[in-house]
PDB file of N, CA and C in Angstrom:
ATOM      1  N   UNK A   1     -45.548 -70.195 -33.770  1.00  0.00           N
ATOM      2  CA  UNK A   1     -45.313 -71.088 -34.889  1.00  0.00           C
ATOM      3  C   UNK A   1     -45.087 -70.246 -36.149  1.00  0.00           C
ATOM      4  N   UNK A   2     -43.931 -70.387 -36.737  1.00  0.00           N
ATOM      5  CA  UNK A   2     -43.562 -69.892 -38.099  1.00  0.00           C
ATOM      6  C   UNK A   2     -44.039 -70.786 -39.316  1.00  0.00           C
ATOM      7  N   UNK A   3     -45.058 -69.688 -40.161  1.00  0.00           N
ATOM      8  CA  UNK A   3     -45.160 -70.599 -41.327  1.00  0.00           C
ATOM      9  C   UNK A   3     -44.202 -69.867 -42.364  1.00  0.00           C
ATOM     10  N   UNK A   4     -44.223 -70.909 -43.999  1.00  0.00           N
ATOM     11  CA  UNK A   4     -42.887 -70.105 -44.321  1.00  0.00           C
ATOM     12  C   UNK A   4     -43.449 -69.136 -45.027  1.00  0.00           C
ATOM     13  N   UNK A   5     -42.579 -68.113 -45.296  1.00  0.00           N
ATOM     14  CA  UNK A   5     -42.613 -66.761 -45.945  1.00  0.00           C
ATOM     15  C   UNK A   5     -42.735 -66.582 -47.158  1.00  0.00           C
ATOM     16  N   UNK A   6     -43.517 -66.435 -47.887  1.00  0.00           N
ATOM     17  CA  UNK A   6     -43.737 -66.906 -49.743  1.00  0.00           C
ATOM     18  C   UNK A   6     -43.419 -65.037 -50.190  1.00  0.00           C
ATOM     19  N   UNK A   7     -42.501 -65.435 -50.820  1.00  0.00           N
ATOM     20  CA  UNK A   7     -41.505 -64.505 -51.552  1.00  0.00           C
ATOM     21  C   UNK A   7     -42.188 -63.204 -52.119  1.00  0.00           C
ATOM     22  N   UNK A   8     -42.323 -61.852 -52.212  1.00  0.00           N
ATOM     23  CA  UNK A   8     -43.225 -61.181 -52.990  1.00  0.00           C
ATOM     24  C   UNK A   8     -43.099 -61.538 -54.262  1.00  0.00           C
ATOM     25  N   UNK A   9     -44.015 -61.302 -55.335  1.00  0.00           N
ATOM     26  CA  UNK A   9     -44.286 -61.378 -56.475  1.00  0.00           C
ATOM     27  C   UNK A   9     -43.305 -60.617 -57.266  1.00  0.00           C
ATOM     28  N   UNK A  10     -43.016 -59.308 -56.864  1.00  0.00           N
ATOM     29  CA  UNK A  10     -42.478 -58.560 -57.423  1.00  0.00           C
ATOM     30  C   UNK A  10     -40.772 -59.060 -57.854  1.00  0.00           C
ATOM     31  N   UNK A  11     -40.348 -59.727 -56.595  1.00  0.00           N
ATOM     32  CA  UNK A  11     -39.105 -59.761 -57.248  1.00  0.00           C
ATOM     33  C   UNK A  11     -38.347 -60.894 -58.665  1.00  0.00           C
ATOM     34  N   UNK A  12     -39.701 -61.359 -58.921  1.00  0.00           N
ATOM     35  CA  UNK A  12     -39.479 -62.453 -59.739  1.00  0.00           C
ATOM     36  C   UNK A  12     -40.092 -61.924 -61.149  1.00  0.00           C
ATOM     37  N   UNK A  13     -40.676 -60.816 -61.214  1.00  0.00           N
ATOM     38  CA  UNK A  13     -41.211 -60.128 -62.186  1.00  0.00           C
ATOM     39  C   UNK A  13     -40.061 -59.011 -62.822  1.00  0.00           C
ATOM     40  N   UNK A  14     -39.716 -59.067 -64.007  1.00  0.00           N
ATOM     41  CA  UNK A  14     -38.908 -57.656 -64.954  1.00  0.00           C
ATOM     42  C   UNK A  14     -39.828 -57.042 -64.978  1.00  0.00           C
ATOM     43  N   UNK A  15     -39.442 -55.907 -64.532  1.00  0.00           N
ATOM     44  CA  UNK A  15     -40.798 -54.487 -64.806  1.00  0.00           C
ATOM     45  C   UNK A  15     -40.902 -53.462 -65.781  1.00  0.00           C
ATOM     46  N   UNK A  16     -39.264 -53.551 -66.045  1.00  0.00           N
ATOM     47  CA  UNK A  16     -39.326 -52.638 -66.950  1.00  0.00           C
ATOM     48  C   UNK A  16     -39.269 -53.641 -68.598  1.00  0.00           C
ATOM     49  N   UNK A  17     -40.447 -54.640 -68.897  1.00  0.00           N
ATOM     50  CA  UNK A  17     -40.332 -54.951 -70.112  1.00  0.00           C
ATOM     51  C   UNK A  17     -40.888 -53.872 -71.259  1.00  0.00           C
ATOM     52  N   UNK A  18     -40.597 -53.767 -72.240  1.00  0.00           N
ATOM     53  CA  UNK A  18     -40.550 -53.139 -73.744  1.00  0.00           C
ATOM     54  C   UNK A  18     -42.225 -53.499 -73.824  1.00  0.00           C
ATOM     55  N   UNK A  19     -42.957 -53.342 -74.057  1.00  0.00           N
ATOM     56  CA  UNK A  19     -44.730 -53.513 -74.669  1.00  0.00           C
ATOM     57  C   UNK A  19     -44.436 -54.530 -75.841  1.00  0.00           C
ATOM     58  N   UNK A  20     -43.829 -54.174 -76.534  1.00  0.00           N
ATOM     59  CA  UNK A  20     -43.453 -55.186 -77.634  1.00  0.00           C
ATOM     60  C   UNK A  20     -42.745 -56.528 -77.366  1.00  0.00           C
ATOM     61  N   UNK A  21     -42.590 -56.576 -76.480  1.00  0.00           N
ATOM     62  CA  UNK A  21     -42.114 -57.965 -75.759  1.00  0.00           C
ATOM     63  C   UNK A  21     -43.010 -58.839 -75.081  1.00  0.00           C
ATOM     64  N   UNK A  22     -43.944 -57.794 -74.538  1.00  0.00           N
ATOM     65  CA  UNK A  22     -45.277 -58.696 -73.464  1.00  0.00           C
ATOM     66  C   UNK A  22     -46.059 -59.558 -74.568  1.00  0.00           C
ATOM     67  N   UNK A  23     -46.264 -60.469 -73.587  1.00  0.00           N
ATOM     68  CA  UNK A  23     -47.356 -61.477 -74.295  1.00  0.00           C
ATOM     69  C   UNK A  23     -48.695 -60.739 -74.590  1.00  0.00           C
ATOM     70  N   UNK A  24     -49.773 -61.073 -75.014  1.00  0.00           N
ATOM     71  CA  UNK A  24     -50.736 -60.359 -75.622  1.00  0.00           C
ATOM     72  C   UNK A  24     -51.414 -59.929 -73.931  1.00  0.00           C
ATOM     73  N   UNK A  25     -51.637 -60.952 -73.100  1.00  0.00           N
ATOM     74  CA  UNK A  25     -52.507 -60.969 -72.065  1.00  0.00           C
ATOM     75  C   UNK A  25     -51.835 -59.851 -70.893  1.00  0.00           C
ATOM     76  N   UNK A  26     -50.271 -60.217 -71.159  1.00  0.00           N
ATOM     77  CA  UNK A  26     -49.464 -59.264 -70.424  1.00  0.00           C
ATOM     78  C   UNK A  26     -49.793 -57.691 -71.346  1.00  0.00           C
ATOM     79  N   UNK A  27     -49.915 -57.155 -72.023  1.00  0.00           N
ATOM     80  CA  UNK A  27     -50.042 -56.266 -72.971  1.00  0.00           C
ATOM     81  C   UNK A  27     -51.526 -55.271 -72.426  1.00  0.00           C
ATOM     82  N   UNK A  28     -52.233 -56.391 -72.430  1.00  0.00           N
ATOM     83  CA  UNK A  28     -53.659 -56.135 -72.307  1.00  0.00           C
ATOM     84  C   UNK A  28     -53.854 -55.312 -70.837  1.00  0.00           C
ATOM     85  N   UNK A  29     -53.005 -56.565 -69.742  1.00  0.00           N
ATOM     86  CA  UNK A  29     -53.242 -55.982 -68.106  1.00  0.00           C
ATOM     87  C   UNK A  29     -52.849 -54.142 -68.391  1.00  0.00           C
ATOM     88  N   UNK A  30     -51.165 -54.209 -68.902  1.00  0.00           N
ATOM     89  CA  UNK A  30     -50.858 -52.903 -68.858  1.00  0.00           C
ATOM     90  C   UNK A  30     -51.515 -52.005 -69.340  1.00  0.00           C
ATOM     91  N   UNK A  31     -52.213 -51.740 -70.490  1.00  0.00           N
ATOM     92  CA  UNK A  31     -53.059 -51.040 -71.104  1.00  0.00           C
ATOM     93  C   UNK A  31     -54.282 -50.847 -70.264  1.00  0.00           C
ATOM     94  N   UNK A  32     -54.892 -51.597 -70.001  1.00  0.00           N
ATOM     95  CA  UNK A  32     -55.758 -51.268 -68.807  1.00  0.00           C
ATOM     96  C   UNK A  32     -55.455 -50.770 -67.932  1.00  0.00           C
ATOM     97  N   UNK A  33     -54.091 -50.842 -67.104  1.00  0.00           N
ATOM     98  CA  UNK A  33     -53.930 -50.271 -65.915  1.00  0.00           C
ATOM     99  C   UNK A  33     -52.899 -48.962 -66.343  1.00  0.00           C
ATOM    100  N   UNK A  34     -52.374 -48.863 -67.439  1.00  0.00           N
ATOM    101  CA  UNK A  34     -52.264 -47.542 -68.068  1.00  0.00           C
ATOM    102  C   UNK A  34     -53.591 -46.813 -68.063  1.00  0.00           C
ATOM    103  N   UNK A  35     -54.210 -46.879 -68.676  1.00  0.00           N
ATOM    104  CA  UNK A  35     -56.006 -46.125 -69.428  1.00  0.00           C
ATOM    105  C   UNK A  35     -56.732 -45.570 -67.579  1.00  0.00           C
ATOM    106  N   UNK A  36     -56.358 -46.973 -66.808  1.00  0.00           N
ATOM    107  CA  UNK A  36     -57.132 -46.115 -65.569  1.00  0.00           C
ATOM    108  C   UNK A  36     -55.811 -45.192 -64.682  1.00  0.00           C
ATOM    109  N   UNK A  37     -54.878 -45.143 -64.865  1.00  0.00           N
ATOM    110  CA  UNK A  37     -53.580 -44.066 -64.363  1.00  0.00           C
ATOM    111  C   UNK A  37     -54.187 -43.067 -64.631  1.00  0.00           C
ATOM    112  N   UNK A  38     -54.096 -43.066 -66.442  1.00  0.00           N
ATOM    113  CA  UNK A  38     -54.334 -41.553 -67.276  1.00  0.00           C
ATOM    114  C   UNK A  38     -55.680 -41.107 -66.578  1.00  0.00           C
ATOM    115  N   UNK A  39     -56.508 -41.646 -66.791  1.00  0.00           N
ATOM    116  CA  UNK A  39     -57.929 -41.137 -65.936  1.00  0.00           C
ATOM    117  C   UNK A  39     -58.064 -41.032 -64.732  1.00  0.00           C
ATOM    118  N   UNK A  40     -57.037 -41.799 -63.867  1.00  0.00           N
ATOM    119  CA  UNK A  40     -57.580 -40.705 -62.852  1.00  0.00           C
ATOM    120  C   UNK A  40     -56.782 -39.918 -62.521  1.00  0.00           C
ATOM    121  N   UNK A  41     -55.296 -39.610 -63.056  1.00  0.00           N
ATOM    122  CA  UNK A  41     -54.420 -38.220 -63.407  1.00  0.00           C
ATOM    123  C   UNK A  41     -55.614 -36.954 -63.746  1.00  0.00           C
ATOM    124  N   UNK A  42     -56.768 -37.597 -64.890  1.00  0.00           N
ATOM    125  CA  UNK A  42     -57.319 -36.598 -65.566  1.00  0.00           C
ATOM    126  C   UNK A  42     -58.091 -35.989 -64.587  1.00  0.00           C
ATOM    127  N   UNK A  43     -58.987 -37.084 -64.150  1.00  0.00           N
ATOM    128  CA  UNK A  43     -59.769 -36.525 -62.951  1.00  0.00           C
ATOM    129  C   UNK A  43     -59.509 -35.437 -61.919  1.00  0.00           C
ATOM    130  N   UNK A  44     -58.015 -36.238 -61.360  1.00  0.00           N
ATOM    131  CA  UNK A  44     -57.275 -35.169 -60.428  1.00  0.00           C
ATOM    132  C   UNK A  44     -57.587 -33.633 -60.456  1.00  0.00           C
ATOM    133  N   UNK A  45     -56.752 -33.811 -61.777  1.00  0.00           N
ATOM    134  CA  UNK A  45     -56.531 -32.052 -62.217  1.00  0.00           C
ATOM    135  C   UNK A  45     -57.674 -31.262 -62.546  1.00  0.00           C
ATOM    136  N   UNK A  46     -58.978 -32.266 -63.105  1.00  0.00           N
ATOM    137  CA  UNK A  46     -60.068 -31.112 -63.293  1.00  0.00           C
ATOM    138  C   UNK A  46     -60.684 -30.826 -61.843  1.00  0.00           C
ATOM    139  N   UNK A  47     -60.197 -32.040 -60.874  1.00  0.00           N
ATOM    140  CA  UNK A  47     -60.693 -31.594 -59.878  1.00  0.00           C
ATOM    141  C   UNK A  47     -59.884 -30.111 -59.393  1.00  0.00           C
ATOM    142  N   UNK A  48     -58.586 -30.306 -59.183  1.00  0.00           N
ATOM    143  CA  UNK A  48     -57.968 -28.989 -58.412  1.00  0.00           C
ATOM    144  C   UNK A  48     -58.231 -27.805 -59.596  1.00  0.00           C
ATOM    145  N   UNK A  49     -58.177 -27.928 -60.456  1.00  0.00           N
ATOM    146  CA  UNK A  49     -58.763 -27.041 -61.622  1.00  0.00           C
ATOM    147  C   UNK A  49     -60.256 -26.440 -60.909  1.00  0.00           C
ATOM    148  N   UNK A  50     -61.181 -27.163 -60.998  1.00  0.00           N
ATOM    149  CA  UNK A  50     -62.512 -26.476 -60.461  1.00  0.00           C
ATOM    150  C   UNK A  50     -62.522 -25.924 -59.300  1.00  0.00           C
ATOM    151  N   UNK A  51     -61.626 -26.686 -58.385  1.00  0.00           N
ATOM    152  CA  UNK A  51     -61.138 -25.700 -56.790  1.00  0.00           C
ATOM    153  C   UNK A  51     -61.105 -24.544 -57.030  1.00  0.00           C
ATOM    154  N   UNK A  52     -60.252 -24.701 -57.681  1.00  0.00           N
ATOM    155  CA  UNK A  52     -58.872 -23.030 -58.008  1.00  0.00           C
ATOM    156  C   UNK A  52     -59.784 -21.753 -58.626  1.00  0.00           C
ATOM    157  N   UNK A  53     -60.629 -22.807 -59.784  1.00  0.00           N
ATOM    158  CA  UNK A  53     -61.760 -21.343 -60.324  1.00  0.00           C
ATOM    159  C   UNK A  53     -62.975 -21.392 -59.554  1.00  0.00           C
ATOM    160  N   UNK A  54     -63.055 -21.981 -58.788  1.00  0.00           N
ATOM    161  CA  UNK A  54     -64.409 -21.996 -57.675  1.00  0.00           C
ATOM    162  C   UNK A  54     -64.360 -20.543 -56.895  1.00  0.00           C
ATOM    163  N   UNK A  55     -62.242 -20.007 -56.487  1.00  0.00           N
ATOM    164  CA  UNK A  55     -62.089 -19.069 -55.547  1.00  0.00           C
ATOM    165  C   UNK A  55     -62.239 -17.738 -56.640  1.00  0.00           C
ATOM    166  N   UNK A  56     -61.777 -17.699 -57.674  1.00  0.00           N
ATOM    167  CA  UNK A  56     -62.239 -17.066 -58.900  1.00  0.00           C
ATOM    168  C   UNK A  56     -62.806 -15.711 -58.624  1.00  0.00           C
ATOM    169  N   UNK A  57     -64.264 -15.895 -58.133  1.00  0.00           N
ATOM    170  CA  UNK A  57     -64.710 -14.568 -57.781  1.00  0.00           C
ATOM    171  C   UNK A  57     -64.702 -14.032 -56.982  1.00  0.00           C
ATOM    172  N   UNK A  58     -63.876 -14.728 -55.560  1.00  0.00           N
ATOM    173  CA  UNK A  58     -63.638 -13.744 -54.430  1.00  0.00           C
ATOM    174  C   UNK A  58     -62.406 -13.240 -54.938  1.00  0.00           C
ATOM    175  N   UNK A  59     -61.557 -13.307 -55.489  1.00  0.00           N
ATOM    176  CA  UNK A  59     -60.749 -13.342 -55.649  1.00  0.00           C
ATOM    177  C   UNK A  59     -60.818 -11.396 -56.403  1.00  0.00           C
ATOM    178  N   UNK A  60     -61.455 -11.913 -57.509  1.00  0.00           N
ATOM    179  CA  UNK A  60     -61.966 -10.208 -58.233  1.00  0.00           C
ATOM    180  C   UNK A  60     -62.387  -9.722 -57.319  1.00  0.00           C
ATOM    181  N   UNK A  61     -63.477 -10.326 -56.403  1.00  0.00           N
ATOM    182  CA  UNK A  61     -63.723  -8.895 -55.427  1.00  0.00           C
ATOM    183  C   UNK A  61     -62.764  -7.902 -54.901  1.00  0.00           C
ATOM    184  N   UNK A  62     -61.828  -9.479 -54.194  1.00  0.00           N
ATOM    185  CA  UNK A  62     -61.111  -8.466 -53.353  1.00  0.00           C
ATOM    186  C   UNK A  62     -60.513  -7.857 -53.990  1.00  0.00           C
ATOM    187  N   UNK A  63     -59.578  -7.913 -55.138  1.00  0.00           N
ATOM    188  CA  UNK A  63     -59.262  -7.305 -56.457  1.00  0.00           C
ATOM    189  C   UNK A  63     -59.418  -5.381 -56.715  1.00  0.00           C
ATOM    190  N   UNK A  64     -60.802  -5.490 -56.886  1.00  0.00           N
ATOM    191  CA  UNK A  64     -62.037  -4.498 -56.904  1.00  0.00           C
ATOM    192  C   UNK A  64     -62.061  -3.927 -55.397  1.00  0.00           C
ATOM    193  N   UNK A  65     -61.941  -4.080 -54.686  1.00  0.00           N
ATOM    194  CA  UNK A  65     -62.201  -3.759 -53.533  1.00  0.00           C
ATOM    195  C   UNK A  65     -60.888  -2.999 -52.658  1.00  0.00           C
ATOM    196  N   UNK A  66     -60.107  -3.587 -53.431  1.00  0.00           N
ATOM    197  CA  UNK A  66     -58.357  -3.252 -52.866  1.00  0.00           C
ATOM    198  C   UNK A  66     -58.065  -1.833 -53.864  1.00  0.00           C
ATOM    199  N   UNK A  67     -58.509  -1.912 -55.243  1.00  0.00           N
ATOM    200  CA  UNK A  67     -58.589  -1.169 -55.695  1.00  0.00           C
ATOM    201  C   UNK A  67     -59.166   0.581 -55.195  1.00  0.00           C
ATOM    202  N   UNK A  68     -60.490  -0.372 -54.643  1.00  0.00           N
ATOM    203  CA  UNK A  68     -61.197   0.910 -54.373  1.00  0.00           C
ATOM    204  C   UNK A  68     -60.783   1.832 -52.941  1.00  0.00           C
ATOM    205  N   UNK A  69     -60.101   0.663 -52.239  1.00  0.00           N
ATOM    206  CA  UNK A  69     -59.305   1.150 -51.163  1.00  0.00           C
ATOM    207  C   UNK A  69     -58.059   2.309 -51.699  1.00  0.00           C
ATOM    208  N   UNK A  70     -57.273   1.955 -52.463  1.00  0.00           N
ATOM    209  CA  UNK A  70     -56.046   2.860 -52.721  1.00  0.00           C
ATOM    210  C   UNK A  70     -56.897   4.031 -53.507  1.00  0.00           C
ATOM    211  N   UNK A  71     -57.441   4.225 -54.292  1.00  0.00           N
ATOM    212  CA  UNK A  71     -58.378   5.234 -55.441  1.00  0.00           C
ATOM    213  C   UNK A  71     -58.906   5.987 -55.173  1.00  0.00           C
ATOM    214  N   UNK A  72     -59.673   5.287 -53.934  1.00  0.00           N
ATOM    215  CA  UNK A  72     -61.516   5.889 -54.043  1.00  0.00           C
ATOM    216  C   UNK A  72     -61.216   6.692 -53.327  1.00  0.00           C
ATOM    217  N   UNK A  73     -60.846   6.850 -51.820  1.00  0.00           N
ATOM    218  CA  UNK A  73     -61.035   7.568 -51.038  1.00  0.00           C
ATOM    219  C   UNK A  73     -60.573   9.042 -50.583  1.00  0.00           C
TER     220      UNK A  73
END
């Protein structure tokens, strides 16, 4: 049994409206769902940020260590 197919939302929506055009309530959704984009963009990056300097000091070792290989011996 086929029931009928209710249309997505999306295609009945302009997406790309101007901010200055949205109604206040329309204004409001975007800003909110702007504010949580930016944050968790922000999040992202301090996360791979703290990765990246987490490897940091093996990193000098081996550094130091490669060094002492060509030098020292």
């Amino acid at each position: 049994m086929c029931g009928s197919v209710k249309p997505s939302r999306r295609i009945n929506k302009a997406s790309n409206v101007h901010i200055n055009q949205m109604t206040p309530s329309q204004r409001a959704r975007y800003t909110l769902v702007a504010n949580a984009a930016a944050e968790r963009r922000a999040r992202s990056q301090l996360k791979t940020k703290t990765m990246n300097d987490s490897h940091a000091p093996q990193n000098v070792w081996r550094c130091i260590y490669s060094y002492f290989l060509r030098f020292c011996r």
